[in-house]
PDB file of N, CA and C in Angstrom:
ATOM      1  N   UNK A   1       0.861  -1.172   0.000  1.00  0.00           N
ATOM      2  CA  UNK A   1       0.000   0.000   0.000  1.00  0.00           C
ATOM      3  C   UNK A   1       0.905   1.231   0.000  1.00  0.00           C
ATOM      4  N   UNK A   2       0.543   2.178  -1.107  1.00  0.00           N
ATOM      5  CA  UNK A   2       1.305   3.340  -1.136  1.00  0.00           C
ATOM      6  C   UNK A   2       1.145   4.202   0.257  1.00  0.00           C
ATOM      7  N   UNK A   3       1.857   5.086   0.154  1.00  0.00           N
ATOM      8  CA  UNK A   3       2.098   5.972   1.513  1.00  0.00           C
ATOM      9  C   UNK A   3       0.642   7.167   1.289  1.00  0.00           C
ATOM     10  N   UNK A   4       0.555   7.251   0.321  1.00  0.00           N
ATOM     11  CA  UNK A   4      -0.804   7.987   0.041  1.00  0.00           C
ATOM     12  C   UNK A   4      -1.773   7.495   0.487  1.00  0.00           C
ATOM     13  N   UNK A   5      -1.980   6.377   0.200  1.00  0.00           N
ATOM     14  CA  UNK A   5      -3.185   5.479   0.420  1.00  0.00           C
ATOM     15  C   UNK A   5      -3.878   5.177   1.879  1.00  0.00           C
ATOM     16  N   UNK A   6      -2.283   4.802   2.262  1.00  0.00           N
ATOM     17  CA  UNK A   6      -2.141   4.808   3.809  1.00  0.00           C
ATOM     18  C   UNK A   6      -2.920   5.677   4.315  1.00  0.00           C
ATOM     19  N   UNK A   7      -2.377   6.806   4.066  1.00  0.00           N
ATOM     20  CA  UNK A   7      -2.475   8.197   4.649  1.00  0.00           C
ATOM     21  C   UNK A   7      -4.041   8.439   4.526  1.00  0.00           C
ATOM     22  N   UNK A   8      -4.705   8.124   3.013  1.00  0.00           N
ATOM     23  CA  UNK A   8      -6.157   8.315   2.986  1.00  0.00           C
ATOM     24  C   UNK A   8      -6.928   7.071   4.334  1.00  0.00           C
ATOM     25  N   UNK A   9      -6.099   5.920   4.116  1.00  0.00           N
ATOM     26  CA  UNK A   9      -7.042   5.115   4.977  1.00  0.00           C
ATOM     27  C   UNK A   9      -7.108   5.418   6.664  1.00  0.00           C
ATOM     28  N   UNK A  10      -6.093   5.708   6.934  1.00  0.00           N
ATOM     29  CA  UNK A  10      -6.246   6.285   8.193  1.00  0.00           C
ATOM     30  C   UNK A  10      -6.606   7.750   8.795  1.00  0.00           C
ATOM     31  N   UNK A  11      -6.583   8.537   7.561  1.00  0.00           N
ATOM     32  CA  UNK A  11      -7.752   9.762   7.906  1.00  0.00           C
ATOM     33  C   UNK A  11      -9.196   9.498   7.252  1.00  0.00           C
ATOM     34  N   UNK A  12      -9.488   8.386   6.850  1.00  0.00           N
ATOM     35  CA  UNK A  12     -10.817   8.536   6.342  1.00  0.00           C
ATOM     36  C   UNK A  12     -11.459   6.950   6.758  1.00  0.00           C
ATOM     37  N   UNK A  13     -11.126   6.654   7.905  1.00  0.00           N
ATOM     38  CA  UNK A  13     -11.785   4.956   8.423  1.00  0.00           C
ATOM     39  C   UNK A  13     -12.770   5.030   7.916  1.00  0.00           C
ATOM     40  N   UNK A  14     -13.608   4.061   7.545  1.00  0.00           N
ATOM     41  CA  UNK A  14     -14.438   3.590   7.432  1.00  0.00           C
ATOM     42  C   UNK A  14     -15.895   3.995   7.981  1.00  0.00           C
ATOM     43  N   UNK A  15     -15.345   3.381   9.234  1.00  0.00           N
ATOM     44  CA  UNK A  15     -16.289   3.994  10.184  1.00  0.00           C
ATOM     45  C   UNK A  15     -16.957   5.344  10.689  1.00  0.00           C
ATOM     46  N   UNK A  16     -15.889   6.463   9.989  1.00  0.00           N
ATOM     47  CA  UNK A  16     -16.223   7.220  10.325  1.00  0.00           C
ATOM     48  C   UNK A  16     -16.624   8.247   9.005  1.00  0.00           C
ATOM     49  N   UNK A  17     -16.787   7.901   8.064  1.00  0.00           N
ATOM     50  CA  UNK A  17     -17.259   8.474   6.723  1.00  0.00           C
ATOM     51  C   UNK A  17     -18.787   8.416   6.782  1.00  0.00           C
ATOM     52  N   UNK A  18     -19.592   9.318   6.089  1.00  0.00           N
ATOM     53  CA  UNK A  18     -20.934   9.395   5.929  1.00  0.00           C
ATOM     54  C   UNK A  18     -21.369   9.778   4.701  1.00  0.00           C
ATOM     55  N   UNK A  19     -21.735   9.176   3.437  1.00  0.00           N
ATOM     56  CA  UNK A  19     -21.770   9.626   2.347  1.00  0.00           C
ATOM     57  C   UNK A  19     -23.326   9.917   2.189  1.00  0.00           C
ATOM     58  N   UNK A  20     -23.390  10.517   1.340  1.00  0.00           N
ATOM     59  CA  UNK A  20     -25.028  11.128   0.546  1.00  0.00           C
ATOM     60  C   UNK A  20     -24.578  12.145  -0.103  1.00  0.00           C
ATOM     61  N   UNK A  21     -25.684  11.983  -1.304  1.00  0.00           N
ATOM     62  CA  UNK A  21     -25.646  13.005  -2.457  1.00  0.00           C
ATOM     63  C   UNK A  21     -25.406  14.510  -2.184  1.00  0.00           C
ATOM     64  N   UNK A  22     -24.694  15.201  -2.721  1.00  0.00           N
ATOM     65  CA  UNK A  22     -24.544  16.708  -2.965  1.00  0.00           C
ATOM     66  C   UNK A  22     -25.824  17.250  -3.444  1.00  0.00           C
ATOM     67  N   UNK A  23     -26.273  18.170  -3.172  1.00  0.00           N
ATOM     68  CA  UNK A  23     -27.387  19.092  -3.441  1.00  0.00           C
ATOM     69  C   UNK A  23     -26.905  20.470  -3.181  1.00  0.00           C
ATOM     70  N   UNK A  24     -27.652  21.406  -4.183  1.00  0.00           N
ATOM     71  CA  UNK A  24     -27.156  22.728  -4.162  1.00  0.00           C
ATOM     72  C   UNK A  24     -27.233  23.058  -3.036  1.00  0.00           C
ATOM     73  N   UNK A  25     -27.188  23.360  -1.513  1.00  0.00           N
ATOM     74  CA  UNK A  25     -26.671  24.004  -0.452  1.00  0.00           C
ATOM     75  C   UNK A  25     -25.590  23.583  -0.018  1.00  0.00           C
ATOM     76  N   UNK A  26     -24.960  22.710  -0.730  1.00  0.00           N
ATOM     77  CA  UNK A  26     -23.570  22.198  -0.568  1.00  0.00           C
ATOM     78  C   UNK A  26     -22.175  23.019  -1.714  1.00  0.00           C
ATOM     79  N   UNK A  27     -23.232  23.596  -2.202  1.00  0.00           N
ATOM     80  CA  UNK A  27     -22.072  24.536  -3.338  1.00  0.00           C
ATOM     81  C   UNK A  27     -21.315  25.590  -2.499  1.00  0.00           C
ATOM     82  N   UNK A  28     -22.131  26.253  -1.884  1.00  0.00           N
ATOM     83  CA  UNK A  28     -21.288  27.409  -0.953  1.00  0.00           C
ATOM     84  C   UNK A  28     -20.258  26.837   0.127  1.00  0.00           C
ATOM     85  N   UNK A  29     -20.637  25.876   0.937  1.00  0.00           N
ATOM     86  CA  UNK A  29     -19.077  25.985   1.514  1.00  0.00           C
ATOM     87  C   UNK A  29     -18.491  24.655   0.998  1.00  0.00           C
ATOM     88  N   UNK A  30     -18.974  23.987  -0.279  1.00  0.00           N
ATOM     89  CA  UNK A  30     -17.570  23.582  -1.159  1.00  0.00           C
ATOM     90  C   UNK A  30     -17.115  24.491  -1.524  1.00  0.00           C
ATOM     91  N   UNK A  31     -17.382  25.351  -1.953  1.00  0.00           N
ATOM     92  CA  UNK A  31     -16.462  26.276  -2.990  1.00  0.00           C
ATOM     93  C   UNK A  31     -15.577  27.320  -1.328  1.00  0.00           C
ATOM     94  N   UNK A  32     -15.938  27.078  -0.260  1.00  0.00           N
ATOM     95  CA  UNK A  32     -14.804  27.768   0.572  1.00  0.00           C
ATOM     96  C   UNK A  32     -13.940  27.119   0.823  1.00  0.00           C
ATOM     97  N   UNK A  33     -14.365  25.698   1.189  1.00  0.00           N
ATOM     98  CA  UNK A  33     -13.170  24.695   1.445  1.00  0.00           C
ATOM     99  C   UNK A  33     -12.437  24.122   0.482  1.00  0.00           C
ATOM    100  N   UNK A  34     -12.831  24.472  -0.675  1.00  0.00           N
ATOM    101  CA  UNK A  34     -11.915  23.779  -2.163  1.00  0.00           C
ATOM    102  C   UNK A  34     -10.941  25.496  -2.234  1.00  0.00           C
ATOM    103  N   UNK A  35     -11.442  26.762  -2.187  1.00  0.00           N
ATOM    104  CA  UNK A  35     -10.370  27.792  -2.108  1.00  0.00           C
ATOM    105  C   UNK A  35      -9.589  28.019  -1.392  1.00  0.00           C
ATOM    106  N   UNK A  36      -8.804  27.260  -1.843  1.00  0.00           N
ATOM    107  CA  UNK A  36      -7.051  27.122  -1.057  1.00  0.00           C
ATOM    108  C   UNK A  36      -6.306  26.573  -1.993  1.00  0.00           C
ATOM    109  N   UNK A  37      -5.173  27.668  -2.099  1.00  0.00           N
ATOM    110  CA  UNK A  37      -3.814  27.395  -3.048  1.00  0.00           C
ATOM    111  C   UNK A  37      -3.303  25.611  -2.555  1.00  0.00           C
ATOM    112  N   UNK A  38      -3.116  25.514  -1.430  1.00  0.00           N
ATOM    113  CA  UNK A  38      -3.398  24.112  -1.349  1.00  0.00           C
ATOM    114  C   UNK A  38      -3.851  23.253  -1.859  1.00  0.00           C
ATOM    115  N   UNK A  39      -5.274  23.538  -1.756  1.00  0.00           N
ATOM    116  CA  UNK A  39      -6.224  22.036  -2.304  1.00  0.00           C
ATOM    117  C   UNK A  39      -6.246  22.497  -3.776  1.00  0.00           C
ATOM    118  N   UNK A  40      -6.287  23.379  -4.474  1.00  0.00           N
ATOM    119  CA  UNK A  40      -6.373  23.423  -5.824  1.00  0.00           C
ATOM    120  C   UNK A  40      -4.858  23.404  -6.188  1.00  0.00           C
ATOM    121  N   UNK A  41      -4.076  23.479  -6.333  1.00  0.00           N
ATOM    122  CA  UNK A  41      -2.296  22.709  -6.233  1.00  0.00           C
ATOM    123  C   UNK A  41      -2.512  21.629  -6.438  1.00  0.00           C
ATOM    124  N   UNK A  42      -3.112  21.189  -5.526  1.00  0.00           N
ATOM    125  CA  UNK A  42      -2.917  18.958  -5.385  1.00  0.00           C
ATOM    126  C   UNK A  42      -3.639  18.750  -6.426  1.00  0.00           C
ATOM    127  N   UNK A  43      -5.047  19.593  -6.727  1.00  0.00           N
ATOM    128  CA  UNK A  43      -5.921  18.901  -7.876  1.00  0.00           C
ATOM    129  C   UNK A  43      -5.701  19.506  -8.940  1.00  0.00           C
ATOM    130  N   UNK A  44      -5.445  19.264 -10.059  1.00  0.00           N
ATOM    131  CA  UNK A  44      -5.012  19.778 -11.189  1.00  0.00           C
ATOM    132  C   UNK A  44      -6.045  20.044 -11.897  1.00  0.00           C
ATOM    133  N   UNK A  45      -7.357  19.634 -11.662  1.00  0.00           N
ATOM    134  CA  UNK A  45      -8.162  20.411 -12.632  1.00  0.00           C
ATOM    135  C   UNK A  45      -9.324  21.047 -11.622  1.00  0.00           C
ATOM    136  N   UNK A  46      -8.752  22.026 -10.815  1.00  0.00           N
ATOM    137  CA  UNK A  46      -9.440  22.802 -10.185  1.00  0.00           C
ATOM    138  C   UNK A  46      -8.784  24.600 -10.303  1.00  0.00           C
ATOM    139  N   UNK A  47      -9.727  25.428 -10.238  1.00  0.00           N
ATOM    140  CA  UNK A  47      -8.610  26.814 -10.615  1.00  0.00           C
ATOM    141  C   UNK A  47      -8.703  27.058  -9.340  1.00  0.00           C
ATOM    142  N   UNK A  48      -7.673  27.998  -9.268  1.00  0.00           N
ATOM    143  CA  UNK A  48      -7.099  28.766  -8.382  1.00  0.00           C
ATOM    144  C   UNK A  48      -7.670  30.652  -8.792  1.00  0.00           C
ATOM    145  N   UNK A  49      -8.005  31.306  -8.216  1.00  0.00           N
ATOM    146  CA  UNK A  49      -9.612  31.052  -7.017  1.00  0.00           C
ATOM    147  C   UNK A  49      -9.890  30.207  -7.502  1.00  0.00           C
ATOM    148  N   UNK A  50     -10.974  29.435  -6.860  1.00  0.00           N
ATOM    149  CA  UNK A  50     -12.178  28.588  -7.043  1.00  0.00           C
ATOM    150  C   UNK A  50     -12.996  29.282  -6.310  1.00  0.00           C
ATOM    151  N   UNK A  51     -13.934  29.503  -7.650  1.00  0.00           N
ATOM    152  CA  UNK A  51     -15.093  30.554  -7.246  1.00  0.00           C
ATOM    153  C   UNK A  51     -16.268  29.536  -7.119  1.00  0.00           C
ATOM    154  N   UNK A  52     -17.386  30.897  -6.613  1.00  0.00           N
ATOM    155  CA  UNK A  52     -18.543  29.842  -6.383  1.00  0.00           C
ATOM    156  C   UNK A  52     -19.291  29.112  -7.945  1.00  0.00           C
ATOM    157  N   UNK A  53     -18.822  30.028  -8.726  1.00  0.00           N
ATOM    158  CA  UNK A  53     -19.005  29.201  -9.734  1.00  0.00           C
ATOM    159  C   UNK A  53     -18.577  28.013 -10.403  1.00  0.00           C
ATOM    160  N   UNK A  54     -17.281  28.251 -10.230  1.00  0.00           N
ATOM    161  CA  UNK A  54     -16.715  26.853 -10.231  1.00  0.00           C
ATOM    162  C   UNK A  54     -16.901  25.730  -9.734  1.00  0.00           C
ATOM    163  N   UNK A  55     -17.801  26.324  -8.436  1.00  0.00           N
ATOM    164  CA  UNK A  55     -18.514  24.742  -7.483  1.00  0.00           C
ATOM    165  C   UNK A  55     -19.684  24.749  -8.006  1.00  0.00           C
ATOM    166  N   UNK A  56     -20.083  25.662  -8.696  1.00  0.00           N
ATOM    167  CA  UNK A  56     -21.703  25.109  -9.494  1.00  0.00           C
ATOM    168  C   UNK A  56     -20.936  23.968 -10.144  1.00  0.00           C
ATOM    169  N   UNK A  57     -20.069  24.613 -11.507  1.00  0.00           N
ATOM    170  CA  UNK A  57     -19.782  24.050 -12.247  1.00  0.00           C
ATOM    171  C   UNK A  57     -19.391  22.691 -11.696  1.00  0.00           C
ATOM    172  N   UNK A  58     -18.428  22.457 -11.327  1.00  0.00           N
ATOM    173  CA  UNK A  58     -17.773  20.802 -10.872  1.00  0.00           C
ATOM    174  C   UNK A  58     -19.269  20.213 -10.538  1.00  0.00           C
ATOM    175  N   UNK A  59     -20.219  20.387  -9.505  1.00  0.00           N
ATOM    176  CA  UNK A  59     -21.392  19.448  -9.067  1.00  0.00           C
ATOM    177  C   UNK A  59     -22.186  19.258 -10.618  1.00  0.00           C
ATOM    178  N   UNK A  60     -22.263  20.225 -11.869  1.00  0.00           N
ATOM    179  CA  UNK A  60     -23.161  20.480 -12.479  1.00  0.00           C
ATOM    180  C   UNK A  60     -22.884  19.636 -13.440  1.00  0.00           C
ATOM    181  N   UNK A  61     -21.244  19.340 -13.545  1.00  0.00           N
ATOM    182  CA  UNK A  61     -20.149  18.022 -14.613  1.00  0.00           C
ATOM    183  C   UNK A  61     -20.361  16.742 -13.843  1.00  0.00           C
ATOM    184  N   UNK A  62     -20.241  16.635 -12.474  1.00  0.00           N
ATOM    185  CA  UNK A  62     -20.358  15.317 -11.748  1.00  0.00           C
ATOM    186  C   UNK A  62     -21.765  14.698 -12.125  1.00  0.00           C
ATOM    187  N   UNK A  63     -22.706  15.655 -11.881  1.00  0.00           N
ATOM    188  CA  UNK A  63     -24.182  15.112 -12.164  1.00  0.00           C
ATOM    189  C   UNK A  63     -24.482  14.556 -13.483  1.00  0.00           C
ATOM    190  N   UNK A  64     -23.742  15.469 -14.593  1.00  0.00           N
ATOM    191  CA  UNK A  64     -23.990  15.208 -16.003  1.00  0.00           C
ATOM    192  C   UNK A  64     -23.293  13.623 -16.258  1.00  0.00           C
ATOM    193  N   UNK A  65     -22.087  13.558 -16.080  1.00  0.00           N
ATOM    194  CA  UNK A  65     -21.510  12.311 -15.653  1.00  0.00           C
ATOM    195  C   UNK A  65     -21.415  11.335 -14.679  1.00  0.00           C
ATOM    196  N   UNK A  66     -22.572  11.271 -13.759  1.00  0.00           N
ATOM    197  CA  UNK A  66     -22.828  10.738 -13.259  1.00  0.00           C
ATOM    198  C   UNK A  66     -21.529  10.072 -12.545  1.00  0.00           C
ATOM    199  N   UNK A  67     -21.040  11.057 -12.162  1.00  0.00           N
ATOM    200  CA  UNK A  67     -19.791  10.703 -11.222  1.00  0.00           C
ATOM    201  C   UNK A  67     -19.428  11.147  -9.703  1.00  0.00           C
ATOM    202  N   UNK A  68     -20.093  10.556  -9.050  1.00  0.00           N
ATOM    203  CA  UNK A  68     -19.979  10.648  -7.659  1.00  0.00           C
ATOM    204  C   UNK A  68     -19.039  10.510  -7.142  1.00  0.00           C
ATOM    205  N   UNK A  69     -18.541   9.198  -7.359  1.00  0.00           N
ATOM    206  CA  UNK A  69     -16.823   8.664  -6.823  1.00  0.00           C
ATOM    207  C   UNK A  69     -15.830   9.865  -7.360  1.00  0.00           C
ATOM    208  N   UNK A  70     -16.027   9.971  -8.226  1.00  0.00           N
ATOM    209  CA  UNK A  70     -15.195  11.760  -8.557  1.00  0.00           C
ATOM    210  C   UNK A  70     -14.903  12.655  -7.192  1.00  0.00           C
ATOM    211  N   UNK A  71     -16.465  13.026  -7.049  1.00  0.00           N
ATOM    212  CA  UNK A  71     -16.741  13.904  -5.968  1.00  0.00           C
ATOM    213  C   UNK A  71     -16.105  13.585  -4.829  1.00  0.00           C
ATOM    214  N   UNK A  72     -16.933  12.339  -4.155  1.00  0.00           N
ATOM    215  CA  UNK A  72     -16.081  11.611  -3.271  1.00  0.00           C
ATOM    216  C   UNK A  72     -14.852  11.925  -2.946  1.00  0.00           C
ATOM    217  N   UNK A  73     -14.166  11.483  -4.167  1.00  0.00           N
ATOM    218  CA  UNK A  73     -12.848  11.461  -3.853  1.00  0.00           C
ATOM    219  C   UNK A  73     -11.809  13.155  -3.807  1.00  0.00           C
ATOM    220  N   UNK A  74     -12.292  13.753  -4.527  1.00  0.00           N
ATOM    221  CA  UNK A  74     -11.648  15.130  -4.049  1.00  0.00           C
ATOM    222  C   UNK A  74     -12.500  15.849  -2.971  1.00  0.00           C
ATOM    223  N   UNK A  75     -13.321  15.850  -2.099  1.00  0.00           N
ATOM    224  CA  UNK A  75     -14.151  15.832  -1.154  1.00  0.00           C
ATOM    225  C   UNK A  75     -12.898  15.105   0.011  1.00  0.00           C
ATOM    226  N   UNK A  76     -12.522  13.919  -0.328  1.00  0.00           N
ATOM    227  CA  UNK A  76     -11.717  12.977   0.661  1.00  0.00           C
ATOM    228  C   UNK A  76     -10.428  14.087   0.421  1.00  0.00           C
ATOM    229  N   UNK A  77      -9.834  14.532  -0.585  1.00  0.00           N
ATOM    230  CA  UNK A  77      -8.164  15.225  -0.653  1.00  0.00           C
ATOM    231  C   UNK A  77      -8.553  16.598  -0.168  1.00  0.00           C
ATOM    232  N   UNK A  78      -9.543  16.997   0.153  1.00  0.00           N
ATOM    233  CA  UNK A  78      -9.745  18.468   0.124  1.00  0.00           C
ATOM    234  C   UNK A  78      -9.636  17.952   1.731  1.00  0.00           C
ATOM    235  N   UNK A  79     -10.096  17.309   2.416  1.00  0.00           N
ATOM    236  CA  UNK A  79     -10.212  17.464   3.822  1.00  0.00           C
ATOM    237  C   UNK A  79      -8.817  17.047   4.313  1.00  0.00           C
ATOM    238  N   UNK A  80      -7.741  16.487   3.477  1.00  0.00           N
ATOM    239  CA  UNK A  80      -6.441  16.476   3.900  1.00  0.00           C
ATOM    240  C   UNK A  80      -5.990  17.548   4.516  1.00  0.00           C
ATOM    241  N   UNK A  81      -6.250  18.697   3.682  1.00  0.00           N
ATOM    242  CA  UNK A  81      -5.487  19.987   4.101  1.00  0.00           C
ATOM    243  C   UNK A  81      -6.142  20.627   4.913  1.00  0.00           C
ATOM    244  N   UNK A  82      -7.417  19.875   5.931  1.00  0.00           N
ATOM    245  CA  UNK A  82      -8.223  21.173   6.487  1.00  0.00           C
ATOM    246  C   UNK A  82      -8.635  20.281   7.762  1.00  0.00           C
TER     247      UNK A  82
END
């Protein structure tokens, strides 16, 4: 197991994760906790600001693509840094 991985599995047990769908009152403080030179650094296809539009946008691409585990998962790297 990579050192990354590691690192995700023991900040993100199991046990203590709670998943359910994103809905628009979740755009505003994604888009505060994704604005950080930090978390948009690590993710390469996020801008720097990340405006609130940009968190329309990302939920508005996840939905179209029906990609949750997407979300999920930069949802999981964004809380690394916070």
């Amino acid at each position: 197991m990579s050192a990354f991985v590691q690192t995700l599995y023991e900040r993100f047990l199991p046990e203590s994760l709670f998943y359910r769908p994103f809905n628009v009152d979740d755009t505003s403080q994604f888009q505060t906790i994704t604005d950080d030179p930090a978390v948009t650094d690590a993710i390469s296809f996020l801008s720097t600001p990340f405006t609130l539009d940009d968190a329309t946008q990302f939920f508005m691409t996840c939905a179209q693509n029906m990609s949750v585990y997407m979300a999920a998962a930069v949802i999981q790297i964004i809380a690394l840094f916070h």
